[in-house]
N, C-alpha and C. Protein backbone atom coordinates (compact mmCIF):
# COMPACT_ATOMS: atom_id res chain seq x y z
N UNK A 1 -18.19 -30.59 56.76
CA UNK A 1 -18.90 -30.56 55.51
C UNK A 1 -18.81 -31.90 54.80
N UNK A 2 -17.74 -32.30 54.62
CA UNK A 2 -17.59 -33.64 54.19
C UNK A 2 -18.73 -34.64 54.93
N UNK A 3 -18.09 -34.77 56.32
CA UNK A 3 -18.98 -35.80 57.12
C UNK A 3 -20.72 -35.65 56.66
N UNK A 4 -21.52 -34.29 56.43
CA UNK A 4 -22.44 -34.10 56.09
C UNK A 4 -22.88 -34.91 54.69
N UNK A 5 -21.71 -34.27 53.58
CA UNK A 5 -22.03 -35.08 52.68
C UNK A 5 -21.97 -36.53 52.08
N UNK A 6 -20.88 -37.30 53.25
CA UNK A 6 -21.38 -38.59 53.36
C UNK A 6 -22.68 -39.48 53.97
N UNK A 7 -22.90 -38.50 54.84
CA UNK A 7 -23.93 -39.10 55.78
C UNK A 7 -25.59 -38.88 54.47
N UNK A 8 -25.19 -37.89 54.02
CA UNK A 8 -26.80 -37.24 52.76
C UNK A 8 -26.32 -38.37 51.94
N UNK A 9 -25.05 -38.68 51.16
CA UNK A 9 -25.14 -39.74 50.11
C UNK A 9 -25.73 -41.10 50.85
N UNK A 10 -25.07 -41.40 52.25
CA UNK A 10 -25.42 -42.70 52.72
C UNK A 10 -26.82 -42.96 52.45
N UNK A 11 -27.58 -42.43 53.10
CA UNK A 11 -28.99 -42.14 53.38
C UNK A 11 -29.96 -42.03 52.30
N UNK A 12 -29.11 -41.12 50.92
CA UNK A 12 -29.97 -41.22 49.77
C UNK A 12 -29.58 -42.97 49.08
N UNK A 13 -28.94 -43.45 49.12
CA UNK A 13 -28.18 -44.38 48.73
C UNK A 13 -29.05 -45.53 49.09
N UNK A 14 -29.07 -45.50 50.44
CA UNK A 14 -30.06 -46.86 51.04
C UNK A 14 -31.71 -46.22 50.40
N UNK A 15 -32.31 -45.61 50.34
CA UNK A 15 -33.39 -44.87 50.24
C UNK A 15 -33.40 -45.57 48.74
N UNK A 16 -32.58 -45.27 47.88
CA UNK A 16 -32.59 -45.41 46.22
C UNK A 16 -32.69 -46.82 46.08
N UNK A 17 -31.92 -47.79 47.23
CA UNK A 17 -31.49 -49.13 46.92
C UNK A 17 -33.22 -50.21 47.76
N UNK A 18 -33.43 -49.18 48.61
CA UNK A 18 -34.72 -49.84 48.99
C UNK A 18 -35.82 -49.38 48.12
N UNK A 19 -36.25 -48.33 47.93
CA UNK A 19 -36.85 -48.22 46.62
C UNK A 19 -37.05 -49.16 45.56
N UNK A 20 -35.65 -49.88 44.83
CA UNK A 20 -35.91 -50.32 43.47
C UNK A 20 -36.76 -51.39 43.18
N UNK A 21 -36.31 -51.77 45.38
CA UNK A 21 -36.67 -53.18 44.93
C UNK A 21 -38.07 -53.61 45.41
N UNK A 22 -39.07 -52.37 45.32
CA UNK A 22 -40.19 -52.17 45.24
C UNK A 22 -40.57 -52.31 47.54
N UNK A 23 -39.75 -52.41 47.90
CA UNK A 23 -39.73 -52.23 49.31
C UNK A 23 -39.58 -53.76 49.88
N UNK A 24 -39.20 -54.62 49.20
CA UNK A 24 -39.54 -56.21 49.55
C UNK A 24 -38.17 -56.33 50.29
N UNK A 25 -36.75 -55.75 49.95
CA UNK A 25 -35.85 -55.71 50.97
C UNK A 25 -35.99 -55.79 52.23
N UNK A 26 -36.88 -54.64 52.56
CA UNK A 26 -37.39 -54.28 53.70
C UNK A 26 -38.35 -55.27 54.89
N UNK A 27 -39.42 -56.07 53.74
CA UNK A 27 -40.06 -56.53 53.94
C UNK A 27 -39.69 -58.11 54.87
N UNK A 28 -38.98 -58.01 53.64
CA UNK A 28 -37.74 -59.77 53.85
C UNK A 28 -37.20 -59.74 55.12
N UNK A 29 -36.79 -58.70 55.44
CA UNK A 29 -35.96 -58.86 56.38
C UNK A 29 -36.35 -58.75 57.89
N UNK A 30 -37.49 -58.41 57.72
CA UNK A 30 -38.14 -58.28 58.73
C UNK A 30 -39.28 -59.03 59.31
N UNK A 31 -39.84 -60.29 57.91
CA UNK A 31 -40.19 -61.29 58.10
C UNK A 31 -38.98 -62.44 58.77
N UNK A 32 -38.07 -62.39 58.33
CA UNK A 32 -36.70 -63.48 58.50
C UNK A 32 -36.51 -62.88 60.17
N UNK A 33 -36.61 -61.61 60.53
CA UNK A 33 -36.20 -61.06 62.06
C UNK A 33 -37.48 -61.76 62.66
N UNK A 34 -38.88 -61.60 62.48
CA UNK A 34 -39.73 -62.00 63.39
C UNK A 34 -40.00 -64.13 63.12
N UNK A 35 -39.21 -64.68 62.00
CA UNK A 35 -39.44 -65.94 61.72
C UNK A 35 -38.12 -66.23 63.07
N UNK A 36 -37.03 -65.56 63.40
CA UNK A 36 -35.68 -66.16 63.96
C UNK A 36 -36.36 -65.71 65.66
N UNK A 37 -37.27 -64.63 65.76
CA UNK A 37 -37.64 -64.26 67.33
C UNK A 37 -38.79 -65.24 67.44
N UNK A 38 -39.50 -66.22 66.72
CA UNK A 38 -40.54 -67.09 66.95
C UNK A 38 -39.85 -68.24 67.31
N UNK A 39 -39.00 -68.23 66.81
CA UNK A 39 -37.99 -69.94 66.53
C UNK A 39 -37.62 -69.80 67.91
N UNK A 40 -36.98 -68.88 68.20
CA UNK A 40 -36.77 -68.38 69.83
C UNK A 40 -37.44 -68.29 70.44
N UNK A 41 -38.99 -68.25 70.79
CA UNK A 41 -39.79 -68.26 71.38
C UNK A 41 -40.03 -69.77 71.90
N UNK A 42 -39.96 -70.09 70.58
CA UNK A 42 -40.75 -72.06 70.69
C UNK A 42 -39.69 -72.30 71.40
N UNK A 43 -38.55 -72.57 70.89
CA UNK A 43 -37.56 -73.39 71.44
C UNK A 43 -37.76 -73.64 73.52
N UNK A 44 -37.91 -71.97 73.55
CA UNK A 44 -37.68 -71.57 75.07
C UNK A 44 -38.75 -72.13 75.75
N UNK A 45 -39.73 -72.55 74.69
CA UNK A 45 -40.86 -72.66 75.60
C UNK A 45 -41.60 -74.28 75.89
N UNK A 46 -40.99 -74.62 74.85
CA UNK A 46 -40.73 -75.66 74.90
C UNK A 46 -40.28 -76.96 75.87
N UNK A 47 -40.91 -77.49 76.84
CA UNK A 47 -40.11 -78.20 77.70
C UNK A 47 -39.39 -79.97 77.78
N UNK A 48 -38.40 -79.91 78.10
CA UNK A 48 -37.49 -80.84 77.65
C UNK A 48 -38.18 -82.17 78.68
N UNK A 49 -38.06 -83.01 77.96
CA UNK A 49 -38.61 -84.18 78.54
C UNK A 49 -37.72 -85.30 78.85
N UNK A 50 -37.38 -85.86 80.08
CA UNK A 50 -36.26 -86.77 79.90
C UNK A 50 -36.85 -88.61 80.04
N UNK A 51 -36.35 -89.30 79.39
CA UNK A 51 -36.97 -90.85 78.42
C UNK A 51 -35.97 -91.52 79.62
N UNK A 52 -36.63 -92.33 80.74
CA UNK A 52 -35.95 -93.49 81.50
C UNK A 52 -36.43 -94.59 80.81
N UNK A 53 -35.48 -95.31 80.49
CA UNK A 53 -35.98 -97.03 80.36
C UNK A 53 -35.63 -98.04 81.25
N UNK A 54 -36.50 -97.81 82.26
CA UNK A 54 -36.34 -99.06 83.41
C UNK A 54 -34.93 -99.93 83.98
N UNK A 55 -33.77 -99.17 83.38
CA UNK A 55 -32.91 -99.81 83.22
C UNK A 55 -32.25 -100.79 82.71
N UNK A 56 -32.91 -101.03 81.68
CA UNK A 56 -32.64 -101.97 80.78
C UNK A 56 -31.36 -101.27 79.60
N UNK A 57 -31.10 -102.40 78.76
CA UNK A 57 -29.52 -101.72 78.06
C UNK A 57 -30.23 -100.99 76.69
């Protein structure tokens, strides 16, 4: 019973706290998740180029 009624407060809790903030919590964070899986994308795709200079110093 307990465990129940932590798990209903948890749940109303995040629900109340994403709510206030008109859902932009939500929003944020999931722009910032798909801005960090793009950054990851480029990087990978990206190919590394290596600079010889004729041997000079």
């Amino acid at each position: 019973m307990i465990k129940l009624s932590k798990k209903i407060f948890a749940i109303s809790s995040i629900t109340i706290l994403l709510a206030s903030c008109g859902g932009h919590g939500v929003c944020d964070a999931y722009s910032y998740y798909e801005y960090k899986k793009e950054a990851k994308e480029i990087k990978q795709a990206t190919p590394e180029t290596n600079h010889i200079e004729n041997g000079t110093i």
